[in-house]
Protein backbone atom coordinates (compact mmCIF):
# COMPACT_ATOMS: atom_id res chain seq x y z
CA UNK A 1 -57.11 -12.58 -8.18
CA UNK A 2 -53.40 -11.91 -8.98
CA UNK A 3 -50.40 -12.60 -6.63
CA UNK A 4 -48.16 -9.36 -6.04
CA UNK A 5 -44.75 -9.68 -7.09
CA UNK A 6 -41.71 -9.65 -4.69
CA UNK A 7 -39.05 -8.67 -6.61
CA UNK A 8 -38.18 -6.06 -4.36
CA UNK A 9 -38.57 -7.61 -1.32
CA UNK A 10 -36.25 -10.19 -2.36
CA UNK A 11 -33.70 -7.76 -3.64
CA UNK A 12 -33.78 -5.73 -0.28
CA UNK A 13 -32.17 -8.54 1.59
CA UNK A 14 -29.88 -10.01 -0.94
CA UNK A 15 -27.01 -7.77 -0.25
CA UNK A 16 -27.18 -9.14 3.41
CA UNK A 17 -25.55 -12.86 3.99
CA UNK A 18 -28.19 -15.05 6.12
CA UNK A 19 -27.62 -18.06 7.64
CA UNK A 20 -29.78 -20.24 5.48
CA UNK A 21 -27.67 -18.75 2.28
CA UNK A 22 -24.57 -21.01 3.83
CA UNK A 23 -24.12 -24.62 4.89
CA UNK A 24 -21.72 -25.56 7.45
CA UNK A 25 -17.77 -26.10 5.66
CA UNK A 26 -18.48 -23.25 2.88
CA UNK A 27 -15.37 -20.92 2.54
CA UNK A 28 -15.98 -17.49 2.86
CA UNK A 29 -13.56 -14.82 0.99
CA UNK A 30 -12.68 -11.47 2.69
CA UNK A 31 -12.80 -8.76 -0.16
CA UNK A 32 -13.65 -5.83 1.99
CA UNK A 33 -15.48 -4.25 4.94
CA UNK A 34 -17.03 -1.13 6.50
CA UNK A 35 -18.22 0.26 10.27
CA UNK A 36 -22.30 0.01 10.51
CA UNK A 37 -23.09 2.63 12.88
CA UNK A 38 -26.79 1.56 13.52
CA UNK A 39 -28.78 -0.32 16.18
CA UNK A 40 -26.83 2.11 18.57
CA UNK A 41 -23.38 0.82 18.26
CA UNK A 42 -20.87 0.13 16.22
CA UNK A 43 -19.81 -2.92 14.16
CA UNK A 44 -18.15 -4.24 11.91
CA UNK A 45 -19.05 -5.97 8.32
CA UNK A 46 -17.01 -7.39 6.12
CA UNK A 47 -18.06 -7.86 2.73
CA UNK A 48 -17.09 -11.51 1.54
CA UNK A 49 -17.39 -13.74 -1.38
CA UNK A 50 -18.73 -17.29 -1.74
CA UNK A 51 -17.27 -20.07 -3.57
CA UNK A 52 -20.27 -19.14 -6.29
CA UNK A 53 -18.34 -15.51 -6.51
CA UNK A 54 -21.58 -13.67 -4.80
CA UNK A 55 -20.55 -10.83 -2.50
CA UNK A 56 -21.89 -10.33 0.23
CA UNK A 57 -22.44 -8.18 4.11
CA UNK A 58 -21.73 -10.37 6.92
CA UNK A 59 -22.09 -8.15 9.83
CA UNK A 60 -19.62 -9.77 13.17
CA UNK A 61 -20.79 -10.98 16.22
CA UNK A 62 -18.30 -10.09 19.28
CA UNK A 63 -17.10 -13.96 19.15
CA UNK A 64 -16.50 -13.78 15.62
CA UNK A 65 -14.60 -10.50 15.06
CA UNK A 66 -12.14 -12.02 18.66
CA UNK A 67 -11.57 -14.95 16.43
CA UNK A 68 -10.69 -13.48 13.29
CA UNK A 69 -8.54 -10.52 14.58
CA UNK A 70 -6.66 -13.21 16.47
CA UNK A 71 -5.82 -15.10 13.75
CA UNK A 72 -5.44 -12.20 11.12
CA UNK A 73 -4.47 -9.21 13.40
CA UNK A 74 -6.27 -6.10 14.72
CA UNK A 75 -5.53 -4.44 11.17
CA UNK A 76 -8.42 -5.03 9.16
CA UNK A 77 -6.24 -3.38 6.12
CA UNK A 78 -4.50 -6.67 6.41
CA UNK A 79 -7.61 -9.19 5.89
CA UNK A 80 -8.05 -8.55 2.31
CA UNK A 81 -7.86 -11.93 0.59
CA UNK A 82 -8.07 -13.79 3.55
CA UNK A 83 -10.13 -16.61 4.18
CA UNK A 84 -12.42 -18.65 6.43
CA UNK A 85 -14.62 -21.61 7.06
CA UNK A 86 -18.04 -21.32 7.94
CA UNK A 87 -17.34 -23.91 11.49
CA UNK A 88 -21.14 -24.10 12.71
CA UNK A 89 -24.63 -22.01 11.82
CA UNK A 90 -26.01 -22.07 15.77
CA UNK A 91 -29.46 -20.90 16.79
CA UNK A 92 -29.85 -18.71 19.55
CA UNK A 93 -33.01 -18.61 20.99
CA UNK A 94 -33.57 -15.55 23.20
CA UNK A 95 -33.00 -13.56 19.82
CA UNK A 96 -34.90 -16.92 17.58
CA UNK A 97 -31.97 -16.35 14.80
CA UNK A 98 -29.47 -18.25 13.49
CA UNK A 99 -26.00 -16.96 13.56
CA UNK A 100 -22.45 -18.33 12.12
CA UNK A 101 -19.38 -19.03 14.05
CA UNK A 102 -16.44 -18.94 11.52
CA UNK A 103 -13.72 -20.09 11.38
CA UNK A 104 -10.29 -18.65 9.90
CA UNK A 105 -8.33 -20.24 7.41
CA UNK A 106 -4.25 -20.07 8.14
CA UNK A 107 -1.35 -20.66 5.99
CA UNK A 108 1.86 -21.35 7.20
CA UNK A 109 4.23 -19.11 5.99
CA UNK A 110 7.50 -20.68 5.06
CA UNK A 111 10.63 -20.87 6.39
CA UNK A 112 12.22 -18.18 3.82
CA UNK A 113 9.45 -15.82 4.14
CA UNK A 114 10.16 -15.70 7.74
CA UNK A 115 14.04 -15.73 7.63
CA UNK A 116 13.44 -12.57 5.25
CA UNK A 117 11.04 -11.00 7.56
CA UNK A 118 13.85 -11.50 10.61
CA UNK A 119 16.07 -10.16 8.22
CA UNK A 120 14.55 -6.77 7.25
CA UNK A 121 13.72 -6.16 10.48
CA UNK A 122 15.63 -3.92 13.32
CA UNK A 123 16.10 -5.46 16.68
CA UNK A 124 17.38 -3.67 19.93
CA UNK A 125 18.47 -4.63 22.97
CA UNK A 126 16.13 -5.96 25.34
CA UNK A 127 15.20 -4.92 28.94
CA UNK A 128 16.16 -8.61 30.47
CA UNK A 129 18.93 -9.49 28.03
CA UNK A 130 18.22 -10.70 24.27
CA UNK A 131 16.95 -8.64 21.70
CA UNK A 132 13.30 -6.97 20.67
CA UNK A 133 11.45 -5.30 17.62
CA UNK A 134 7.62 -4.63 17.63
CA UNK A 135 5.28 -7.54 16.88
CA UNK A 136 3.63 -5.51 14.19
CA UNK A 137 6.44 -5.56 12.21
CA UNK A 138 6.94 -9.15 12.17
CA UNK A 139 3.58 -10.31 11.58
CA UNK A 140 3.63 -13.76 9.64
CA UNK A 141 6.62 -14.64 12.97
CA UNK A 142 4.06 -12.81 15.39
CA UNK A 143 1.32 -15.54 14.19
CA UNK A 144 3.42 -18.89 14.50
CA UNK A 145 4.63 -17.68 17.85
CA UNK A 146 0.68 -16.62 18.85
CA UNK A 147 0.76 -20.53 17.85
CA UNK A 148 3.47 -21.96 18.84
CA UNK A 149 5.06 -20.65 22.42
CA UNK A 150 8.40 -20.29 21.14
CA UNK A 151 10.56 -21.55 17.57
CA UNK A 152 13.87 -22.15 16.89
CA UNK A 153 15.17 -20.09 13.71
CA UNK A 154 18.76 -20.82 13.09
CA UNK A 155 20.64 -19.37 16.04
CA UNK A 156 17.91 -18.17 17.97
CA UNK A 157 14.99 -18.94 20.29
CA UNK A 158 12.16 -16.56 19.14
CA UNK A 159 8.49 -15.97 21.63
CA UNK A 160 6.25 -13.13 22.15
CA UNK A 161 6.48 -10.43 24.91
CA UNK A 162 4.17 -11.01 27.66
CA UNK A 163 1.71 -8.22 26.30
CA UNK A 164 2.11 -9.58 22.98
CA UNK A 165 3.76 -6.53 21.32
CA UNK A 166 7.32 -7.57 20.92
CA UNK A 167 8.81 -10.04 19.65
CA UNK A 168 11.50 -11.35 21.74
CA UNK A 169 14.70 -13.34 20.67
CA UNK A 170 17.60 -15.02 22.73
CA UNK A 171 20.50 -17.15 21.30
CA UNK A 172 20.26 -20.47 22.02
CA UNK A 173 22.10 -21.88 24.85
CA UNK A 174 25.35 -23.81 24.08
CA UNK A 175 26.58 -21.05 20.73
């Protein structure tokens, strides 16, 4: 008797990332992404590559796409290039799968780049004294201060708006 051959059963998947193609601590590139429209609702998946240089489809759970757009932003344009850890591989066992809680690798942006994003950037008067200018705008300041409540660049004291879309800056007391 010959075995049947599962080439294609194998390829069928191999676009997909699975769990046990990961261990926990691999580093996961973002390279790209699109909307998947089936099951009945939306989601996203990002296309990523491995430290091996294999892209892949890792579709989000709600957990991980809150994580990621908190640490990269709500623009997905923006996450090219970035990168993140893979924190835990959990099984859940009302679905019996295994799923991956990532985690997102931050640099800290220097203290030039930041001074030259301050720089280039309009401020107006605020509402309760100080001065604003759109978070979005200002996004490597906008994610130290999501961080950090407030920092002290040269003559100013720098934190987020309450709804997080302004940044808001105030000279420090004493000057």
């Amino acid at each position: 008797m010959q075995m049947p051959k599962i080439n294609k059963l194998l390829k069928r998947h191999a676009k997909w990332l699975r769990s046990y193609m990961v261990s926990e601590g691999d580093i996961l590139e973002i390279v790209g992404g699109f909307l998947d429209h089936r099951y009945g609702r939306t989601r996203l998946v990002i296309v990523v590559k491995d430290d091996n240089g294999i892209t892949r489809f890792l579709p989000l759970s709600q957990l991980n796409l809150r994580t990621l757009a908190k640490a990269f932003g709500t623009d997905t344009s923006h996450w090219l290039g970035k990168r993140m850890r893979v924190k835990k591989i959990r099984f859940y066992p009302a679905l019996n799968a295994e799923g991956l809680i990532l985690e997102p690798i931050v640099e800290k942006p220097d203290s030039e780049s930041l001074q030259a994003e301050i720089e280039k950037t309009d401020w107006r008067p605020g509402k309760y004294g100080g001065e604003i200018a759109p978070s979005f705008k200002l996004p490597a300041l906008s994610e130290v201060l999501r961080r950090n409540r407030t920092i002290e660049i040269d003559e100013y004291v720098y934190r987020l708006s309450r709804s997080g879309r302004s940044v808001v800056r105030f000279p420090k007391a004493g000057r």
